[in-house]
N, C-alpha and C. Protein backbone atom coordinates (compact mmCIF):
# COMPACT_ATOMS: atom_id res chain seq x y z
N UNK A 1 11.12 23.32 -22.10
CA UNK A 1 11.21 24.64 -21.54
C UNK A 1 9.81 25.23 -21.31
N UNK A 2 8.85 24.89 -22.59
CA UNK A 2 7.74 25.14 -21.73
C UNK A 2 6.77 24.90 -20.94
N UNK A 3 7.26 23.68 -20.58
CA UNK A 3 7.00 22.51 -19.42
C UNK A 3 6.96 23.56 -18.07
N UNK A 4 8.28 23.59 -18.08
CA UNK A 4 8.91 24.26 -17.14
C UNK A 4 8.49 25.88 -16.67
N UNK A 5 8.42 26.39 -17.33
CA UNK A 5 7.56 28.06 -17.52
C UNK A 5 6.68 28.24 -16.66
N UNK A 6 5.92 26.80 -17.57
CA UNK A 6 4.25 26.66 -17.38
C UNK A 6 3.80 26.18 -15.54
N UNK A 7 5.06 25.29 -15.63
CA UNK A 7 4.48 24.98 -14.01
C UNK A 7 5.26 25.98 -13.17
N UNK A 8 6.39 26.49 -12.98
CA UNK A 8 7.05 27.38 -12.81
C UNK A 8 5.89 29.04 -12.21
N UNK A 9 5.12 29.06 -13.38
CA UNK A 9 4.07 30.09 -13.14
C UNK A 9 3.16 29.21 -12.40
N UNK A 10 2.39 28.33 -12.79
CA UNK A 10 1.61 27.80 -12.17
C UNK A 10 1.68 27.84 -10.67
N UNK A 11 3.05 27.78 -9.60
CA UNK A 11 3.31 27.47 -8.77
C UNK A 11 3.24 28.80 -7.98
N UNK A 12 4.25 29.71 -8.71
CA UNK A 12 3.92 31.34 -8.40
C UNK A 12 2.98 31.49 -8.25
N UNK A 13 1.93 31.78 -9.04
CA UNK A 13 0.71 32.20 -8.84
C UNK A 13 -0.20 31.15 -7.51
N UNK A 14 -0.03 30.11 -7.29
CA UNK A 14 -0.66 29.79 -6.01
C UNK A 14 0.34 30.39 -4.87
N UNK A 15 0.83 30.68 -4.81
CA UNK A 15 1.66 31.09 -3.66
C UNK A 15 1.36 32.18 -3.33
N UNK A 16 1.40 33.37 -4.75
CA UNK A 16 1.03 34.64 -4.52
C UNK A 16 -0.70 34.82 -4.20
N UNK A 17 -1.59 33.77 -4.59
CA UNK A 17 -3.06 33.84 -4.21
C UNK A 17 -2.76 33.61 -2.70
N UNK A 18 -2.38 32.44 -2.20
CA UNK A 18 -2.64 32.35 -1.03
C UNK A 18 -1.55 33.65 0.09
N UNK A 19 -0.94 34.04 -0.20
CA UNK A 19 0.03 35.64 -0.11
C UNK A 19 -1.31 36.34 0.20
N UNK A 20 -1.79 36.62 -0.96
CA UNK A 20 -3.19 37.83 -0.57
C UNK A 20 -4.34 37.44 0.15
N UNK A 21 -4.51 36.28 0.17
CA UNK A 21 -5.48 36.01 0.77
C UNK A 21 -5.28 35.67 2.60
N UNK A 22 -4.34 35.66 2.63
CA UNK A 22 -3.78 35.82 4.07
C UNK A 22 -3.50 36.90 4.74
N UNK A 23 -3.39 38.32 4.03
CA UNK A 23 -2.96 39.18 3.89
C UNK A 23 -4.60 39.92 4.15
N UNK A 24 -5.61 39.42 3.18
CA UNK A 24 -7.09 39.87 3.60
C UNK A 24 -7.48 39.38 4.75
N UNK A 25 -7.36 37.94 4.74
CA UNK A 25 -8.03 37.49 5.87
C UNK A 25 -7.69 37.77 7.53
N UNK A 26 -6.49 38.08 7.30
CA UNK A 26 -5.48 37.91 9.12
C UNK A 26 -5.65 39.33 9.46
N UNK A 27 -5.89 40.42 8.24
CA UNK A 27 -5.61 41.94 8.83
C UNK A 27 -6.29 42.43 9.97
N UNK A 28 -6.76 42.80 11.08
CA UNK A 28 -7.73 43.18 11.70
C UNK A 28 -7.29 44.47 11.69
N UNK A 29 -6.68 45.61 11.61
CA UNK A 29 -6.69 46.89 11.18
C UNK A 29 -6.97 47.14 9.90
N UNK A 30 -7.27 48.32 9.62
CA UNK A 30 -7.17 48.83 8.04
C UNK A 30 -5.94 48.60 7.21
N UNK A 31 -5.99 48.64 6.34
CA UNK A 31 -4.55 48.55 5.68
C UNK A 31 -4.72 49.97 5.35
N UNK A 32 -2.90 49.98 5.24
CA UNK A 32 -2.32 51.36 5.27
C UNK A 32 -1.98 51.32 4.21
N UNK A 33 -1.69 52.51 3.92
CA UNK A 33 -0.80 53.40 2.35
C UNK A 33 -0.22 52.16 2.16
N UNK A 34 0.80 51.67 2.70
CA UNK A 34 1.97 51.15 2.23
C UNK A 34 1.31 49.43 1.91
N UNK A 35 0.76 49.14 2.99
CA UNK A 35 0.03 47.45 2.68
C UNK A 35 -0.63 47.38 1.16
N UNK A 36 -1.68 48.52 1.35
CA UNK A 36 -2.14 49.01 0.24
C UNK A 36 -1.53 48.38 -1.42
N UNK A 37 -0.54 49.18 -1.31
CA UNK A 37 0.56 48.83 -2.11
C UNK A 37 1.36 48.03 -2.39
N UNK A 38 1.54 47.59 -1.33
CA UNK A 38 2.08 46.03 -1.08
C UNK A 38 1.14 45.29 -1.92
N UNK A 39 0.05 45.02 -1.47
CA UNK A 39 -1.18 43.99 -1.92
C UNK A 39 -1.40 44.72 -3.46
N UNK A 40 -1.67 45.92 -3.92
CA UNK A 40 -1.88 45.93 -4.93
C UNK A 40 -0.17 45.19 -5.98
N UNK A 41 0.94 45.31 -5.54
CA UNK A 41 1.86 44.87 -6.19
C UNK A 41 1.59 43.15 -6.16
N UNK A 42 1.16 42.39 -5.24
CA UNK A 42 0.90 40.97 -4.96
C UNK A 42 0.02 40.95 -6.49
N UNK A 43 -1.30 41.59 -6.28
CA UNK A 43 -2.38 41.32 -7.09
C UNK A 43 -1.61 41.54 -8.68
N UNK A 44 -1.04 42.18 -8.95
CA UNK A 44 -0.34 42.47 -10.66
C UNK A 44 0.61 41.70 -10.75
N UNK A 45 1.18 41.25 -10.00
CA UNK A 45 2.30 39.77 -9.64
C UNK A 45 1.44 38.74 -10.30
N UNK A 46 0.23 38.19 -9.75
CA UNK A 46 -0.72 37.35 -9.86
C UNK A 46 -1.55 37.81 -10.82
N UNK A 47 -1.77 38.56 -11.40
CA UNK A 47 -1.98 38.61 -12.66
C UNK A 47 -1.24 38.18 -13.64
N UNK A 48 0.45 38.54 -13.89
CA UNK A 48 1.01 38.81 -14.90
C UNK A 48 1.11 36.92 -14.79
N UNK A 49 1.31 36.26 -14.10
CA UNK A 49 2.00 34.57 -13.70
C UNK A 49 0.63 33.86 -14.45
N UNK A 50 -0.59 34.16 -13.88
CA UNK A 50 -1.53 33.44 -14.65
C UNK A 50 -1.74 33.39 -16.02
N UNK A 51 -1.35 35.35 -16.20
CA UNK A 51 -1.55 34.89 -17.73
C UNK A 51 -0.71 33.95 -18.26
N UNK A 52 0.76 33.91 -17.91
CA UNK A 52 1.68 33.64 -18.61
C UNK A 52 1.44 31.71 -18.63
N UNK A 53 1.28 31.85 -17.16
CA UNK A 53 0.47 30.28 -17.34
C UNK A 53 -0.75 30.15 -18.24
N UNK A 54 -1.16 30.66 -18.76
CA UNK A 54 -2.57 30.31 -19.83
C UNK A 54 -1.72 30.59 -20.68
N UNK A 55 -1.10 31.12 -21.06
CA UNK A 55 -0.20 31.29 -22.50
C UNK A 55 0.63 30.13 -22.89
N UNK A 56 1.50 29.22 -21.63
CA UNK A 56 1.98 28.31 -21.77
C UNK A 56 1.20 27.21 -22.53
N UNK A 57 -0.10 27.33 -21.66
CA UNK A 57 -0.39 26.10 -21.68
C UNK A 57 -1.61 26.22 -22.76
N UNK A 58 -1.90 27.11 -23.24
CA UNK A 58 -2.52 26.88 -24.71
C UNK A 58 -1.52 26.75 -25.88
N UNK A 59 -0.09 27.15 -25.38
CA UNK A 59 1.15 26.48 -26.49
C UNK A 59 0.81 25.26 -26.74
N UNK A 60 1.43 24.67 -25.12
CA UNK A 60 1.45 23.26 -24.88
C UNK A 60 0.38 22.90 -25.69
N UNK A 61 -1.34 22.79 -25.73
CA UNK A 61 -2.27 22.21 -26.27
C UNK A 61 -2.23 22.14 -27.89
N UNK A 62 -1.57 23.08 -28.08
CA UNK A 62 -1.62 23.19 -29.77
C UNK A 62 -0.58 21.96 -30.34
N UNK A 63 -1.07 21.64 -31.64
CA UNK A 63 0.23 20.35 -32.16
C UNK A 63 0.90 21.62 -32.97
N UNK A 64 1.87 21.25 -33.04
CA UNK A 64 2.67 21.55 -34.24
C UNK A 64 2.38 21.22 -35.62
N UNK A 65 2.49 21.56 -36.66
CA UNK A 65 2.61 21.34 -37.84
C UNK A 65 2.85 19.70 -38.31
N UNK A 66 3.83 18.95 -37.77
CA UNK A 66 4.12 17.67 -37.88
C UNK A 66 2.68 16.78 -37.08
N UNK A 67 2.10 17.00 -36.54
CA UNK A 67 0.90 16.81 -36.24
C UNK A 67 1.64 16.08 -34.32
N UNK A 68 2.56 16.28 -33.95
CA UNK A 68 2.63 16.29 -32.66
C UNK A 68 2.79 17.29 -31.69
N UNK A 69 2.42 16.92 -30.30
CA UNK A 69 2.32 18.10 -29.38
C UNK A 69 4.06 18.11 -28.98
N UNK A 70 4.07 18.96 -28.41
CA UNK A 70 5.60 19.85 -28.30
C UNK A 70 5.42 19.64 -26.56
């Protein structure tokens, strides 16, 4: 399961980078109120996925007690 999480986020979060970064790069107007917002909701999206991917995966790295990884 936390195999799964881990790449699960992993995958999100490239999707949502390349989301904003298409979103910067293609705009040739200003962004408006609402894009604005849009993109700031992308960017806290892509925050919350990475962490959760670094959280996974410093689980994953740790052994367990029995001295194997999980």
């Amino acid at each position: 399961m936390k195999k799964f999480v881990f790449y699960l986020s992993l995958v999100l979060s490239a999707l949502l980078a390349m989301n904003i970064v298409q979103i910067l790069a293609t705009r040739p107007a200003p962004l408006t109120e609402y894009s604005l917002g849009y993109l700031a909701g992308q960017a806290i999206l892509l925050l919350l996925f990475v962490a959760l991917a670094i959280l996974y995966w410093r689980k994953m790295k740790t052994p367990r007690e029995d001295g194997i990884r999980s």
